[in-house]
N, C-alpha and C. Protein backbone atom coordinates (compact mmCIF):
# COMPACT_ATOMS: atom_id res chain seq x y z
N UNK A 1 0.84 -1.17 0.00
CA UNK A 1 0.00 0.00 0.00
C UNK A 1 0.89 1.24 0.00
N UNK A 2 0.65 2.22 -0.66
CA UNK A 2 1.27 2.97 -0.81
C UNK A 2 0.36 4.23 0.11
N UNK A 3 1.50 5.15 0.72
CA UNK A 3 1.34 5.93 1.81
C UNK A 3 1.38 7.28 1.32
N UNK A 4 0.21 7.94 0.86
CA UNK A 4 0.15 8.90 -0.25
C UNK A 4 -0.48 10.31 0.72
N UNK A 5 0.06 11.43 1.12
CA UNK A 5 -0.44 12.66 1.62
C UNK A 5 -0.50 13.74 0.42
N UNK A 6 -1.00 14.67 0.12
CA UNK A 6 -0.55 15.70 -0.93
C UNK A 6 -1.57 16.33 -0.25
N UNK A 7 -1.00 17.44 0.25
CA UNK A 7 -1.63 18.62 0.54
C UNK A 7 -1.39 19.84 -0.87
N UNK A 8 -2.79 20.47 -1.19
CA UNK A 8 -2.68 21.64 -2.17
C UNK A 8 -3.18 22.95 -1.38
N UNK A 9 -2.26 23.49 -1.63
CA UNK A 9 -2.54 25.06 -0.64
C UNK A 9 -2.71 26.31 -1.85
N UNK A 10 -3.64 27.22 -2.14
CA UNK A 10 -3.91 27.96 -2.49
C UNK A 10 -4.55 29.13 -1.53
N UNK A 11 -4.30 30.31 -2.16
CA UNK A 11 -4.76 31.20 -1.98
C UNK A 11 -6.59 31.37 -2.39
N UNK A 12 -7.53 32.08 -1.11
CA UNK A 12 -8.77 31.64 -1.32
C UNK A 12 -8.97 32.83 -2.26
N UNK A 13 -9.97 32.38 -3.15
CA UNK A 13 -10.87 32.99 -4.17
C UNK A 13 -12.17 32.88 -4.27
N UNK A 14 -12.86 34.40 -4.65
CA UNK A 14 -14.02 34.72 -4.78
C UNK A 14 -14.54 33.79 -6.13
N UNK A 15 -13.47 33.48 -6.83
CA UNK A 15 -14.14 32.83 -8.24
C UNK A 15 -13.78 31.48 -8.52
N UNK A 16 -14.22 30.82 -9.45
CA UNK A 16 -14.18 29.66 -9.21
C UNK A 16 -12.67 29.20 -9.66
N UNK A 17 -12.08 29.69 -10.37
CA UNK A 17 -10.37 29.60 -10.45
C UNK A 17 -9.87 30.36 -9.70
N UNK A 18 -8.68 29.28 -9.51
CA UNK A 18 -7.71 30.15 -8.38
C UNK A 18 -6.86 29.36 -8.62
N UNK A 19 -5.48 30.61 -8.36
CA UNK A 19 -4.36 29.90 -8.73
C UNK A 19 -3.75 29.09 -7.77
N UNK A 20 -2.83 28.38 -8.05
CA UNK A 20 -2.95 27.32 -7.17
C UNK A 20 -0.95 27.41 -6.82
N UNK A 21 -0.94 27.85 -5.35
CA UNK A 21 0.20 28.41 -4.76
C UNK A 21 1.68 27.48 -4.72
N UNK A 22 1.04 26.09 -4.14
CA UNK A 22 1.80 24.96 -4.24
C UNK A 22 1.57 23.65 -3.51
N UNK A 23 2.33 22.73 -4.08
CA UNK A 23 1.71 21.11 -3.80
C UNK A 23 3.09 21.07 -2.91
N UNK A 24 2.33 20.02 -1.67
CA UNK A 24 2.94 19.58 -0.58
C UNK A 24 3.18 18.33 -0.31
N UNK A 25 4.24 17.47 -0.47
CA UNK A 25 4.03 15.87 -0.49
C UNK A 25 4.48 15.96 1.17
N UNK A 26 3.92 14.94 1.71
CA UNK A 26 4.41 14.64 3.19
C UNK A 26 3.93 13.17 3.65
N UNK A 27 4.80 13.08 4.17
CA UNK A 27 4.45 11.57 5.10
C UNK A 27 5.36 10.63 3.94
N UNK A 28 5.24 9.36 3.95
CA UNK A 28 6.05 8.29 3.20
C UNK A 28 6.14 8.53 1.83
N UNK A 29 5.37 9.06 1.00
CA UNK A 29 5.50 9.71 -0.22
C UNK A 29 6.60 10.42 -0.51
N UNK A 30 6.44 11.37 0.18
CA UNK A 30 7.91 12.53 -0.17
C UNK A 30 9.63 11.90 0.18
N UNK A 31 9.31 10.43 0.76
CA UNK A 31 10.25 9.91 0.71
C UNK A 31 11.00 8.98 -0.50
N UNK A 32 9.88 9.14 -1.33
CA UNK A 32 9.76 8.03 -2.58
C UNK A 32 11.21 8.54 -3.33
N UNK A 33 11.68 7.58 -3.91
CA UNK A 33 12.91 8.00 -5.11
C UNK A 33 12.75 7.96 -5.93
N UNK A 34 11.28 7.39 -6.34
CA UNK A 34 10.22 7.46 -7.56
C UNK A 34 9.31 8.24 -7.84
N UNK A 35 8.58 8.30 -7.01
CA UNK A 35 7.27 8.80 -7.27
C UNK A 35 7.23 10.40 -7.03
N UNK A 36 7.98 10.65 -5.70
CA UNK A 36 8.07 11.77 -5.57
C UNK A 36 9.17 12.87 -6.91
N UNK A 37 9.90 12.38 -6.89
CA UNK A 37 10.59 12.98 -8.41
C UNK A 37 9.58 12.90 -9.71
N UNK A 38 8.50 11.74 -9.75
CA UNK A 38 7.86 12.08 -10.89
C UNK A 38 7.01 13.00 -10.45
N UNK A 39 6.26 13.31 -9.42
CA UNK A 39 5.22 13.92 -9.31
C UNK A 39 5.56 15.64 -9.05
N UNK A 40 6.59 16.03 -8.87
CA UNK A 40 7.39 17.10 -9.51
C UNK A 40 7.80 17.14 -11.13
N UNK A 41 7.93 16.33 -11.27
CA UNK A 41 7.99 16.35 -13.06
C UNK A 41 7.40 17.31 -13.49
N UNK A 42 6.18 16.18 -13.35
CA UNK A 42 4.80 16.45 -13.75
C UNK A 42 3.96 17.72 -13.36
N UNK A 43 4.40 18.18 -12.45
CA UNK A 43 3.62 19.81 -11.86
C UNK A 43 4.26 20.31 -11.55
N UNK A 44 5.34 20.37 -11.12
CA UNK A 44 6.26 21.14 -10.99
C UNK A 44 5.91 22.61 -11.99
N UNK A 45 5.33 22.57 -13.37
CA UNK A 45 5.38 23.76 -14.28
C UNK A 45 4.12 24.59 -13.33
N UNK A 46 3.08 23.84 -13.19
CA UNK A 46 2.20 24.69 -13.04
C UNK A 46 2.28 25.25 -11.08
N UNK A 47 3.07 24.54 -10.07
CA UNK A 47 3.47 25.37 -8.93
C UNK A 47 4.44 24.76 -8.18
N UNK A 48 4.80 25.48 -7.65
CA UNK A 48 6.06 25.30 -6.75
C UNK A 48 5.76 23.63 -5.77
N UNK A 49 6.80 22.22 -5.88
CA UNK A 49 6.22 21.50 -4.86
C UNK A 49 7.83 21.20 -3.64
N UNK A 50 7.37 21.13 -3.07
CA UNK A 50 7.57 20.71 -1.41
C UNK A 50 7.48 19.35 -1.01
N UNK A 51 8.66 19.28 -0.47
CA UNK A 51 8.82 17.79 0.43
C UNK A 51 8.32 17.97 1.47
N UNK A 52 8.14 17.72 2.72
CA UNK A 52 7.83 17.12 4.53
C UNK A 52 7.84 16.04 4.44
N UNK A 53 9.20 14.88 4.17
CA UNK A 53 9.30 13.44 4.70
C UNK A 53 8.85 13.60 5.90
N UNK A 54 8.01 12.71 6.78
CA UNK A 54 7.41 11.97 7.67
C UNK A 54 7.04 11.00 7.68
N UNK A 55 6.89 9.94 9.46
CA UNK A 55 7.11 8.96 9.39
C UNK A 55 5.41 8.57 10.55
N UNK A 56 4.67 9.22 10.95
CA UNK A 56 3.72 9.20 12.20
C UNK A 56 2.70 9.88 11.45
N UNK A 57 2.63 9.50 10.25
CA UNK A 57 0.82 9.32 9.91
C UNK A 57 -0.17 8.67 10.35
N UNK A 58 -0.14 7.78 11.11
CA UNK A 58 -1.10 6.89 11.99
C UNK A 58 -1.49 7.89 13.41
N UNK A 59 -0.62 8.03 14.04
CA UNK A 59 -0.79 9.37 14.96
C UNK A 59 -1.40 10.43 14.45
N UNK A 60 -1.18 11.04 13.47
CA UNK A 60 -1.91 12.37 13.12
C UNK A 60 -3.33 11.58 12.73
N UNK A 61 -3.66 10.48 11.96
CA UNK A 61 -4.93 10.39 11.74
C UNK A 61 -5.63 9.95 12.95
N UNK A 62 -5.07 9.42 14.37
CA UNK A 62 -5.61 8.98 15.79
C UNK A 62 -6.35 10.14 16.19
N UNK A 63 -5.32 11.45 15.74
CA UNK A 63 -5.73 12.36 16.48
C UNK A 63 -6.56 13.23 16.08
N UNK A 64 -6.74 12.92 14.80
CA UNK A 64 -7.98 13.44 14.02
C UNK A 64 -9.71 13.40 14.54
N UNK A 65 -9.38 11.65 14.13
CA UNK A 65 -10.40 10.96 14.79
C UNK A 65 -10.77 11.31 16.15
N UNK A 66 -10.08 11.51 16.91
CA UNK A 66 -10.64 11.72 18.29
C UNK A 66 -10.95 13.17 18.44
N UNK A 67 -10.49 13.86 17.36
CA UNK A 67 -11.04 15.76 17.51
C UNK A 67 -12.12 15.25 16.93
N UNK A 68 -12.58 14.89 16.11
CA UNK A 68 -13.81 14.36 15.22
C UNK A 68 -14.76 13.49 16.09
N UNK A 69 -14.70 12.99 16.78
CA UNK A 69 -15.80 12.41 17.73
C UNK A 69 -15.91 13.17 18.86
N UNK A 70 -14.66 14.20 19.97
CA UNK A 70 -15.33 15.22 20.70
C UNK A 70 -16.27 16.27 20.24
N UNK A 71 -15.78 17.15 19.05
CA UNK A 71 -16.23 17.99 18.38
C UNK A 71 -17.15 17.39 16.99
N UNK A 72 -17.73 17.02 17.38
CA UNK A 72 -18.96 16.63 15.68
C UNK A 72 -18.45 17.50 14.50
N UNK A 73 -19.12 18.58 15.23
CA UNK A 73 -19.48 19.75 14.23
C UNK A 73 -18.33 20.62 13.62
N UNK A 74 -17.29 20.41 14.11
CA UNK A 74 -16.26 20.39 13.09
C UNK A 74 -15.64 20.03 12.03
N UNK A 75 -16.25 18.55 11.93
CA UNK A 75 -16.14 17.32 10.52
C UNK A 75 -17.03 18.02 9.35
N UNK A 76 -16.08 18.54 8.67
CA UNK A 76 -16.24 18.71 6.77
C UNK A 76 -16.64 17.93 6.37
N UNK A 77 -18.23 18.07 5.56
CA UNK A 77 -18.69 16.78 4.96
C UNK A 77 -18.37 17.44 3.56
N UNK A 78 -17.87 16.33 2.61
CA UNK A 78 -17.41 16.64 0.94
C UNK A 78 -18.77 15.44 0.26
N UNK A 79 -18.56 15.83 -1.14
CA UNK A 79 -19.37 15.22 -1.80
C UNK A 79 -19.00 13.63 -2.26
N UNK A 80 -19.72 12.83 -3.42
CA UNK A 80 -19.00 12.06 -3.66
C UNK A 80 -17.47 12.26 -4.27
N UNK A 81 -16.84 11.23 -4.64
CA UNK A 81 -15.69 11.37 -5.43
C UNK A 81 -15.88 11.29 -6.98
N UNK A 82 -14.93 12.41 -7.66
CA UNK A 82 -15.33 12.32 -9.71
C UNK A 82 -14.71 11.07 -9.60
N UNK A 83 -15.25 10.00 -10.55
CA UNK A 83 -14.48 9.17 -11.21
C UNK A 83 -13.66 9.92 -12.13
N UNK A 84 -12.49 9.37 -11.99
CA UNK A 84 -11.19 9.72 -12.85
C UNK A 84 -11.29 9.25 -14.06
């Protein structure tokens, strides 16, 4: 299984494009000697990307979960997913 984070950080916009500031690989991904070099390849033109090797993704999602069951009403509900 592959251990995939990508955070995309943009600047917020009133319209429905917005440019898009830069891609963030973190956690076991950004450690890749593959994947992470291609996936800069590949976007690299359109924004700036960023490593954060990390190794305690299981911890950050523990601790998710448990802000998410004290606090309900903080959990972002999203729609389905586009098929690709």
């Amino acid at each position: 299984m592959l251990d995939c984070n990508i955070l995309v950080i943009n600047p917020g916009s009133t319209s429905d494009c917005v440019a898009l500031e830069k891609y963030i690989l973190t956690g076991g991904l950004a450690h890749g000697k593959l994947v992470a070099p291609e996936i800069k390849r590949r976007v690299g033109w359109i924004a700036q990307v960023l490593s954060y090797p990390g190794g305690d993704e299981m911890t950050a999602l523990r601790r998710s979960a448990e802000l998410a069951l004290r606090h309900p009403a903080t959990v972002k509900k999203y729609g389905p997913a586009v098929p690709g």
